[in-house]
PDB file of N, CA and C in Angstrom:
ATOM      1  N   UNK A   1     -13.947  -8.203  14.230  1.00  0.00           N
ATOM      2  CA  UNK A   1     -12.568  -8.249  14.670  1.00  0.00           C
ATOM      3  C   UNK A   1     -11.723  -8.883  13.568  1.00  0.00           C
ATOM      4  N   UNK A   2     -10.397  -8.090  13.080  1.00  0.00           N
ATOM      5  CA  UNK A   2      -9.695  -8.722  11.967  1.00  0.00           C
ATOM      6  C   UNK A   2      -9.085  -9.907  12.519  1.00  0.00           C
ATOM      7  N   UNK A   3      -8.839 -10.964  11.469  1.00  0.00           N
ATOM      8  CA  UNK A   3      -8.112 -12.355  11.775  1.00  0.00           C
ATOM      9  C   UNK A   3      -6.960 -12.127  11.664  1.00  0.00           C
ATOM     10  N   UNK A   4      -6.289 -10.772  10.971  1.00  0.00           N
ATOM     11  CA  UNK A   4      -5.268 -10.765  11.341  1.00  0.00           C
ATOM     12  C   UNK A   4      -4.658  -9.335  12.041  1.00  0.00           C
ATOM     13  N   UNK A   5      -3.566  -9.160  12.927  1.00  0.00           N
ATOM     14  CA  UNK A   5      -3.870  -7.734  13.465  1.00  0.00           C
ATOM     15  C   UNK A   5      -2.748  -6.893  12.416  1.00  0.00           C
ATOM     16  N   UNK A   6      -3.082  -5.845  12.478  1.00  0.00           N
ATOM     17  CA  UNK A   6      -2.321  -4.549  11.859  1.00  0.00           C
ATOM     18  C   UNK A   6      -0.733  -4.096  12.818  1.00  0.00           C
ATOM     19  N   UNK A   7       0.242  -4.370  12.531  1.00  0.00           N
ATOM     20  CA  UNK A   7       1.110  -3.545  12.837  1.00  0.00           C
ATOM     21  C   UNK A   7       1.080  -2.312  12.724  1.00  0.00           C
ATOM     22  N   UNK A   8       1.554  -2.154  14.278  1.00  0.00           N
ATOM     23  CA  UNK A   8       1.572  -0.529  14.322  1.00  0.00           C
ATOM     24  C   UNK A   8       2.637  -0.282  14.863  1.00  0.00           C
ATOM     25  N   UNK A   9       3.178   1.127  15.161  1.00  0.00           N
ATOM     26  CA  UNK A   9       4.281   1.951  15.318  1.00  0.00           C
ATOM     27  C   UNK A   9       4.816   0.897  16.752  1.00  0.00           C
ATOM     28  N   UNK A  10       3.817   1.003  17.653  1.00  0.00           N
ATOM     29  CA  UNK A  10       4.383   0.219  18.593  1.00  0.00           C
ATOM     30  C   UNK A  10       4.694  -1.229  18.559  1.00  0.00           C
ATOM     31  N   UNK A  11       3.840  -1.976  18.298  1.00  0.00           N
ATOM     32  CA  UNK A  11       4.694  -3.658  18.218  1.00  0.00           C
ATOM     33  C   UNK A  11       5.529  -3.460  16.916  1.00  0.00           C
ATOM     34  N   UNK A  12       5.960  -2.620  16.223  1.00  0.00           N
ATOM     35  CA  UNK A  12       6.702  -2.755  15.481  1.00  0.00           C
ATOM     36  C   UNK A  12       7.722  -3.338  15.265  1.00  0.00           C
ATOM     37  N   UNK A  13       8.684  -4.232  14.462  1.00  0.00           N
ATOM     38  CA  UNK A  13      10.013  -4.455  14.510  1.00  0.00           C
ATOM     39  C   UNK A  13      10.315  -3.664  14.063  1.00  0.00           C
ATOM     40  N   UNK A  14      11.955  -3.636  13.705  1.00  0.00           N
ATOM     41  CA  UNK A  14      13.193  -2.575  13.104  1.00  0.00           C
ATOM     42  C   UNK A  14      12.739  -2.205  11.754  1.00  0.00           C
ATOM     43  N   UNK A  15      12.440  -3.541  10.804  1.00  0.00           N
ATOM     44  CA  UNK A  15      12.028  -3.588   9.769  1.00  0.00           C
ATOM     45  C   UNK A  15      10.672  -3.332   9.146  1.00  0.00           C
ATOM     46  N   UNK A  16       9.873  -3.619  10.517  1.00  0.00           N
ATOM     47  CA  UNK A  16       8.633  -3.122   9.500  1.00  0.00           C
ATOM     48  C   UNK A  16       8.450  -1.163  10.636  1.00  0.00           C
ATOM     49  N   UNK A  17       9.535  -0.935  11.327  1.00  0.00           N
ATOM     50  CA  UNK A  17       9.016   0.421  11.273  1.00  0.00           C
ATOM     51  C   UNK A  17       9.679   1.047  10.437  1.00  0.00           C
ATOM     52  N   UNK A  18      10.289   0.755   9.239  1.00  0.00           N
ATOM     53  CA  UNK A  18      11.255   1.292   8.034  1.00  0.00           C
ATOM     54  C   UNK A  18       9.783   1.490   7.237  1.00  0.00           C
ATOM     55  N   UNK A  19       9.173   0.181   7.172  1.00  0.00           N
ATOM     56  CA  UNK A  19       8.256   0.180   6.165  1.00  0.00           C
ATOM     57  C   UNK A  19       7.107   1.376   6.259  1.00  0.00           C
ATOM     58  N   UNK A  20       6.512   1.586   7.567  1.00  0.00           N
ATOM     59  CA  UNK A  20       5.648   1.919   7.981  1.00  0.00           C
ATOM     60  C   UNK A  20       6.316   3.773   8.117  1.00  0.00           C
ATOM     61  N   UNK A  21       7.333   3.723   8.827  1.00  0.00           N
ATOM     62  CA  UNK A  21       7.895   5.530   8.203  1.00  0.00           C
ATOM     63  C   UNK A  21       7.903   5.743   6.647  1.00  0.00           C
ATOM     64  N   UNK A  22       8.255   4.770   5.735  1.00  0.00           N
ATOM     65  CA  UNK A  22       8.611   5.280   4.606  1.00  0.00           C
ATOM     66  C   UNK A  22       7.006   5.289   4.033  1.00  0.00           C
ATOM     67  N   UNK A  23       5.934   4.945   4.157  1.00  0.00           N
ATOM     68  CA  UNK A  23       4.759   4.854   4.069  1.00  0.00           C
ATOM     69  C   UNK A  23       4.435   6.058   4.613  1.00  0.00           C
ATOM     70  N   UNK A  24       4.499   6.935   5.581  1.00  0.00           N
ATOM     71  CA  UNK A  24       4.139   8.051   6.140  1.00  0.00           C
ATOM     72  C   UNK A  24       4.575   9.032   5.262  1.00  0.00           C
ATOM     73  N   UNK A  25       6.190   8.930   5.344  1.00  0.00           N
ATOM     74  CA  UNK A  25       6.985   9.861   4.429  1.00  0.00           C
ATOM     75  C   UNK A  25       5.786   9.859   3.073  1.00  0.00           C
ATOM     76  N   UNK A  26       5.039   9.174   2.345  1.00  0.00           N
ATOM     77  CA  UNK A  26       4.756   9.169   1.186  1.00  0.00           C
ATOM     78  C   UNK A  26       3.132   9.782   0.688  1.00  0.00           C
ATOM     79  N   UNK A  27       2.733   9.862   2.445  1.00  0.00           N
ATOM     80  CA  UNK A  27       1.487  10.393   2.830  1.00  0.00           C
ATOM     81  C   UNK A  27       0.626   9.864   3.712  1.00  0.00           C
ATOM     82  N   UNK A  28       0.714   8.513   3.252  1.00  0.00           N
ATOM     83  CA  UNK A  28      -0.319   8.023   4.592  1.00  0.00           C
ATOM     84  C   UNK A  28       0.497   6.351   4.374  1.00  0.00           C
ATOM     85  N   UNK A  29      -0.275   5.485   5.491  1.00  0.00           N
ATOM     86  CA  UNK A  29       0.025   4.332   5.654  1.00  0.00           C
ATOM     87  C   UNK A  29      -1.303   3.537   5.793  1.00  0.00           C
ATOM     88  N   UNK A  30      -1.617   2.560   4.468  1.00  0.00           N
ATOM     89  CA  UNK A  30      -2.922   1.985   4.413  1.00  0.00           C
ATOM     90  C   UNK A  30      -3.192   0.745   5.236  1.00  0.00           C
ATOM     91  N   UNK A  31      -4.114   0.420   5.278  1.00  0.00           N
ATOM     92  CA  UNK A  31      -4.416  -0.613   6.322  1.00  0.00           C
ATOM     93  C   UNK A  31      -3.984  -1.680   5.677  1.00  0.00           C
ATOM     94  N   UNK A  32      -4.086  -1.935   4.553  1.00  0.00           N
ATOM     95  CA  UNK A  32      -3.001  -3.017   4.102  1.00  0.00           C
ATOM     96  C   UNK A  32      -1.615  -3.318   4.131  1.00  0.00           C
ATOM     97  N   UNK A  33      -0.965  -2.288   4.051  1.00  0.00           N
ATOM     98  CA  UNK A  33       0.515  -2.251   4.661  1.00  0.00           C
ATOM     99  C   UNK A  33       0.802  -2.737   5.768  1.00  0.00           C
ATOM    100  N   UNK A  34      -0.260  -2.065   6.780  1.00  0.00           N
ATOM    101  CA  UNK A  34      -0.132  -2.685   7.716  1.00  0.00           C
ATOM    102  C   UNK A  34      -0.008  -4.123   8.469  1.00  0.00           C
ATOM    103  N   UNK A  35      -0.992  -4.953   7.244  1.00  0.00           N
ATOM    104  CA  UNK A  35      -0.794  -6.592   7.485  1.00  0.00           C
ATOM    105  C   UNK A  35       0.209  -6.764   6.336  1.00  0.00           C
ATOM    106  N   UNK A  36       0.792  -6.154   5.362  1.00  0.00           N
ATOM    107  CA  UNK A  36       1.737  -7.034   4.331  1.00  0.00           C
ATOM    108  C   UNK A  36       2.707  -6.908   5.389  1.00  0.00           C
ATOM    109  N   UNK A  37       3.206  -5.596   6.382  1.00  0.00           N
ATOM    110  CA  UNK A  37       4.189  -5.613   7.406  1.00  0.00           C
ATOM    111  C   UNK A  37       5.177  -6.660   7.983  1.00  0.00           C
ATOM    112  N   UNK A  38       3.946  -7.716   7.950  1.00  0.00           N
ATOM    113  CA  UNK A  38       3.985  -9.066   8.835  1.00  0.00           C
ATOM    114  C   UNK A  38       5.537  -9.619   8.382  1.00  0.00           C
ATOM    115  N   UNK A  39       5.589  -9.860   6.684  1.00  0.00           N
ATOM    116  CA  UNK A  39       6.480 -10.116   6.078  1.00  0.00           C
ATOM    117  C   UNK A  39       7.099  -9.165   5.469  1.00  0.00           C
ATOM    118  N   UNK A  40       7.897  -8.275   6.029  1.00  0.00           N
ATOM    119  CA  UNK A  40       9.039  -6.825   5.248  1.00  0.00           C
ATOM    120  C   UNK A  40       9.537  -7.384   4.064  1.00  0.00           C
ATOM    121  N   UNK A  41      10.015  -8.651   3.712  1.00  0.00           N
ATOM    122  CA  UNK A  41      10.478  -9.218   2.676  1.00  0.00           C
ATOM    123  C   UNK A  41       9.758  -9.319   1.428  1.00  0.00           C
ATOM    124  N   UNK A  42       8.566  -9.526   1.766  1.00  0.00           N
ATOM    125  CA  UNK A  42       7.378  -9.843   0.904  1.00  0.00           C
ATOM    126  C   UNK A  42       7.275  -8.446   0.249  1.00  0.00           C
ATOM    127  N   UNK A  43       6.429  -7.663   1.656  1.00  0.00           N
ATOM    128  CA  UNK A  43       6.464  -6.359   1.067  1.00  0.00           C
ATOM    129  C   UNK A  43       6.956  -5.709   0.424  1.00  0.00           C
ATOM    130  N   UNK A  44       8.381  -5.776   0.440  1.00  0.00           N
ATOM    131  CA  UNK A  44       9.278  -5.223   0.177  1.00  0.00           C
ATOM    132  C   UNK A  44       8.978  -5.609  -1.379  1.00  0.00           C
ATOM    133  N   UNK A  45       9.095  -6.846  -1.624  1.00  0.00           N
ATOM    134  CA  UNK A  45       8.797  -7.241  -3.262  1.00  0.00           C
ATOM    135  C   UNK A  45       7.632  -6.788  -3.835  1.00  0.00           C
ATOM    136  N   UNK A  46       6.426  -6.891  -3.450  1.00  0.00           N
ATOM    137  CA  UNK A  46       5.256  -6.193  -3.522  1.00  0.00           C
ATOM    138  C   UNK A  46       5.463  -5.039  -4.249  1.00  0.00           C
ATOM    139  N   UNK A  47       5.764  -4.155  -3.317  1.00  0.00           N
ATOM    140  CA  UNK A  47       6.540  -2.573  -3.916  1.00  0.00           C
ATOM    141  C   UNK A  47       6.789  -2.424  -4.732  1.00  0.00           C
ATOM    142  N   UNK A  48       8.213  -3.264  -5.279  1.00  0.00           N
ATOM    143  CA  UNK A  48       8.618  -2.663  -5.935  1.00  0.00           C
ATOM    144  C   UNK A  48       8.312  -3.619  -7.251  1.00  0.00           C
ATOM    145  N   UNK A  49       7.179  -4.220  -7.427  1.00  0.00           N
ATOM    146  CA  UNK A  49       6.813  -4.876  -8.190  1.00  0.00           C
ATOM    147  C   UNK A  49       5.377  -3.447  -8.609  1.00  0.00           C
ATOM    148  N   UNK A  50       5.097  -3.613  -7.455  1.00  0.00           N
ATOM    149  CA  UNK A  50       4.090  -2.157  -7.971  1.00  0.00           C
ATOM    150  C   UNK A  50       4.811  -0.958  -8.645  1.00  0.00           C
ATOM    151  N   UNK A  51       5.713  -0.569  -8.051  1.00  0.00           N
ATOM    152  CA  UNK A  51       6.702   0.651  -8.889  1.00  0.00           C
ATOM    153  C   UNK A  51       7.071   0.573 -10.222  1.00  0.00           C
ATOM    154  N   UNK A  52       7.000  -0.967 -10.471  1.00  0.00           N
ATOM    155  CA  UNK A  52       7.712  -1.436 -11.729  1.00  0.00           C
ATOM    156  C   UNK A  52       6.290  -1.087 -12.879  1.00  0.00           C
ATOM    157  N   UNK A  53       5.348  -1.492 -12.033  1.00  0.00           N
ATOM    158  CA  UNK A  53       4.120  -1.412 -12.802  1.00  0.00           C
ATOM    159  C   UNK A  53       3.501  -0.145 -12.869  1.00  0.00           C
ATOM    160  N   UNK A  54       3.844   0.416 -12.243  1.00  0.00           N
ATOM    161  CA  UNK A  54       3.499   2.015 -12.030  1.00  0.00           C
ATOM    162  C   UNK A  54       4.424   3.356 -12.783  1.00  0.00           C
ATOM    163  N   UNK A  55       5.777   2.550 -12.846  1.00  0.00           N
ATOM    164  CA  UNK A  55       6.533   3.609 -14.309  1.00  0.00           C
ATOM    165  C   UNK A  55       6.691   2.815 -15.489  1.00  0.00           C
ATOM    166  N   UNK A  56       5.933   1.728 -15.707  1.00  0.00           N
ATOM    167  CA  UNK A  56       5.596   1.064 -17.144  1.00  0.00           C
ATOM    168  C   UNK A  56       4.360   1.347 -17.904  1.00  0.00           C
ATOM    169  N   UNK A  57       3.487   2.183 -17.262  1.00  0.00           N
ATOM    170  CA  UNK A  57       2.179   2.043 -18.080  1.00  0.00           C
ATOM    171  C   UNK A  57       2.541   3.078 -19.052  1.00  0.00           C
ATOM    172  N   UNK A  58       1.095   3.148 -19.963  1.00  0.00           N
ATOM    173  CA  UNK A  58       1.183   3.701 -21.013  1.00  0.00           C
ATOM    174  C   UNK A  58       0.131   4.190 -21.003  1.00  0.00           C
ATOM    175  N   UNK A  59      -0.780   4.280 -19.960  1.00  0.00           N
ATOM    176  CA  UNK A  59      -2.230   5.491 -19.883  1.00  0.00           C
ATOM    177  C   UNK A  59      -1.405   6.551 -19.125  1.00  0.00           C
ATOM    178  N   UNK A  60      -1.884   7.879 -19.849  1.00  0.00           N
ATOM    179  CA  UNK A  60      -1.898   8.985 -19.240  1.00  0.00           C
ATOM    180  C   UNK A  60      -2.241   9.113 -18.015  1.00  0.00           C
ATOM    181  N   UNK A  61      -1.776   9.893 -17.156  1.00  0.00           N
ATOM    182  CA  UNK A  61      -1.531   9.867 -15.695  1.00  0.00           C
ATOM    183  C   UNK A  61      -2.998  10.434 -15.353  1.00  0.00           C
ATOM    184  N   UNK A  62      -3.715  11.130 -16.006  1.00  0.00           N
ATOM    185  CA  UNK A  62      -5.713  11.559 -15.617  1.00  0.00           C
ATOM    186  C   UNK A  62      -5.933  10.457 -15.798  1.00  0.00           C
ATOM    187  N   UNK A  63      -6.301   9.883 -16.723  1.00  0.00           N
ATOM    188  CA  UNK A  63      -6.851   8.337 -17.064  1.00  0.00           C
ATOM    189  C   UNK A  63      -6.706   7.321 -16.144  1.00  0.00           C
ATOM    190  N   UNK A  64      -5.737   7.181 -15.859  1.00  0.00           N
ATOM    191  CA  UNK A  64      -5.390   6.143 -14.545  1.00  0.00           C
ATOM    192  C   UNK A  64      -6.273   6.656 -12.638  1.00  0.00           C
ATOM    193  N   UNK A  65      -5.996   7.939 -12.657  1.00  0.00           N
ATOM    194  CA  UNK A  65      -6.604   8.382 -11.914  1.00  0.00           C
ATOM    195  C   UNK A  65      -8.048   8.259 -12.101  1.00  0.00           C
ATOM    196  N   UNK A  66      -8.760   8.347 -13.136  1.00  0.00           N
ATOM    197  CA  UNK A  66     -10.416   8.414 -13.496  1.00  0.00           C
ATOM    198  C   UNK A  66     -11.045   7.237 -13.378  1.00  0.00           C
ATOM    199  N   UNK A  67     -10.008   6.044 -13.857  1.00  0.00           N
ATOM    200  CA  UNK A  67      -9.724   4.205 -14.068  1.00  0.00           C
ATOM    201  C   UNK A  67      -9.952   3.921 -12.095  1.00  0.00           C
ATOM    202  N   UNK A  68      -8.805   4.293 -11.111  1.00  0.00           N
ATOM    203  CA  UNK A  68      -9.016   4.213  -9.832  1.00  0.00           C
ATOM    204  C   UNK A  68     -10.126   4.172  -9.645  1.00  0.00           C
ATOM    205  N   UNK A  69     -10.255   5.823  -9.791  1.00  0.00           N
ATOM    206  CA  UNK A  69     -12.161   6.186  -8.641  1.00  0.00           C
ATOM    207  C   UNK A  69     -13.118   5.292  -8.961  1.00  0.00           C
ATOM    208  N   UNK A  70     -13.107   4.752 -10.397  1.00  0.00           N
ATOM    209  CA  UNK A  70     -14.583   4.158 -11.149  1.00  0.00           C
ATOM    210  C   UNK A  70     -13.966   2.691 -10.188  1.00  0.00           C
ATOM    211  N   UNK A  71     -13.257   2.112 -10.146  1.00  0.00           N
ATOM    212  CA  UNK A  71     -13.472   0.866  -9.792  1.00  0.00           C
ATOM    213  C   UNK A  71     -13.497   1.156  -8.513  1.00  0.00           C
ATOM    214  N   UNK A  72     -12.931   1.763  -7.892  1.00  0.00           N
ATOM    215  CA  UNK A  72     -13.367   2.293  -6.398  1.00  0.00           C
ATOM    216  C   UNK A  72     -15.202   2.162  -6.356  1.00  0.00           C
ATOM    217  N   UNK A  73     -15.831   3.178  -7.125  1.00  0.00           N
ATOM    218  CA  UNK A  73     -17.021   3.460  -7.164  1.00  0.00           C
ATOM    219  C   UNK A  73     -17.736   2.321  -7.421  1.00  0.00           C
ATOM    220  N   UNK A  74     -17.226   1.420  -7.956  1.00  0.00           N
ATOM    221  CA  UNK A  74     -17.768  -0.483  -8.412  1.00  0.00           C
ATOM    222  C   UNK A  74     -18.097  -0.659  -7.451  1.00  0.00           C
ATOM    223  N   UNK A  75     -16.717  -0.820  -6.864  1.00  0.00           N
ATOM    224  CA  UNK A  75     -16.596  -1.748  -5.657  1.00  0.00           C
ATOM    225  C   UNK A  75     -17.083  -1.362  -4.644  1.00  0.00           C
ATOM    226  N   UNK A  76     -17.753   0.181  -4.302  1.00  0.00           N
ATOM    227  CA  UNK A  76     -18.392   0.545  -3.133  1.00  0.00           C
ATOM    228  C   UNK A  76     -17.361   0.810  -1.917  1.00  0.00           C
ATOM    229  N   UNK A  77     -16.015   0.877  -2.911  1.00  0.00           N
ATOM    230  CA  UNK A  77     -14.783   1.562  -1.520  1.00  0.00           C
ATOM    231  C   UNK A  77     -14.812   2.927  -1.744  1.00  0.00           C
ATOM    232  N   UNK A  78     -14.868   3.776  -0.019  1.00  0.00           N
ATOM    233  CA  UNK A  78     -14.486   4.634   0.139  1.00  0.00           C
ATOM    234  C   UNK A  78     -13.453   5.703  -0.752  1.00  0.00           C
ATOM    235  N   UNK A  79     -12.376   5.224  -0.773  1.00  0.00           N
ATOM    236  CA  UNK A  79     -11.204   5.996  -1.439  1.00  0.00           C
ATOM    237  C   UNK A  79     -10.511   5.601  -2.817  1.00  0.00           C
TER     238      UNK A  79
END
């Protein structure tokens, strides 16, 4: 049982069902979103701290993808 629970569509607030549609809109909504939810503010920085880091790199867009799976494959995660 998680220690902490996942927001979902229903206990949702205003703000984290912004988060959680715009997460759908984008394809899916990960189970981590689901607890950063807690704090929309946070998240919110999160984001776009990832975005920032995500149109700054300088590996080719295969490479980064090949970089994912292998540490995926480390780590023994699924996706």
């Amino acid at each position: 049982m998680p220690r902490i629970t996942e927001i979902t569509n229903e206990n949702a607030s205003a703000p984290q069902r912004a988060i959680l549609a715009a997460q759908e809109a984008d394809g899916a909504v990960f189970n981590t979103s689901r607890i950063w939810a807690h704090r929309p503010e946070a998240f919110t920085g999160l984001m776009g701290f990832a975005d920032a880091l995500e149109n700054s790199r300088t590996l080719p867009p295969g490479l980064v993808h090949l970089t994912r799976v292998r540490v995926a494959q480390i780590n023994g995660c699924p996706f």
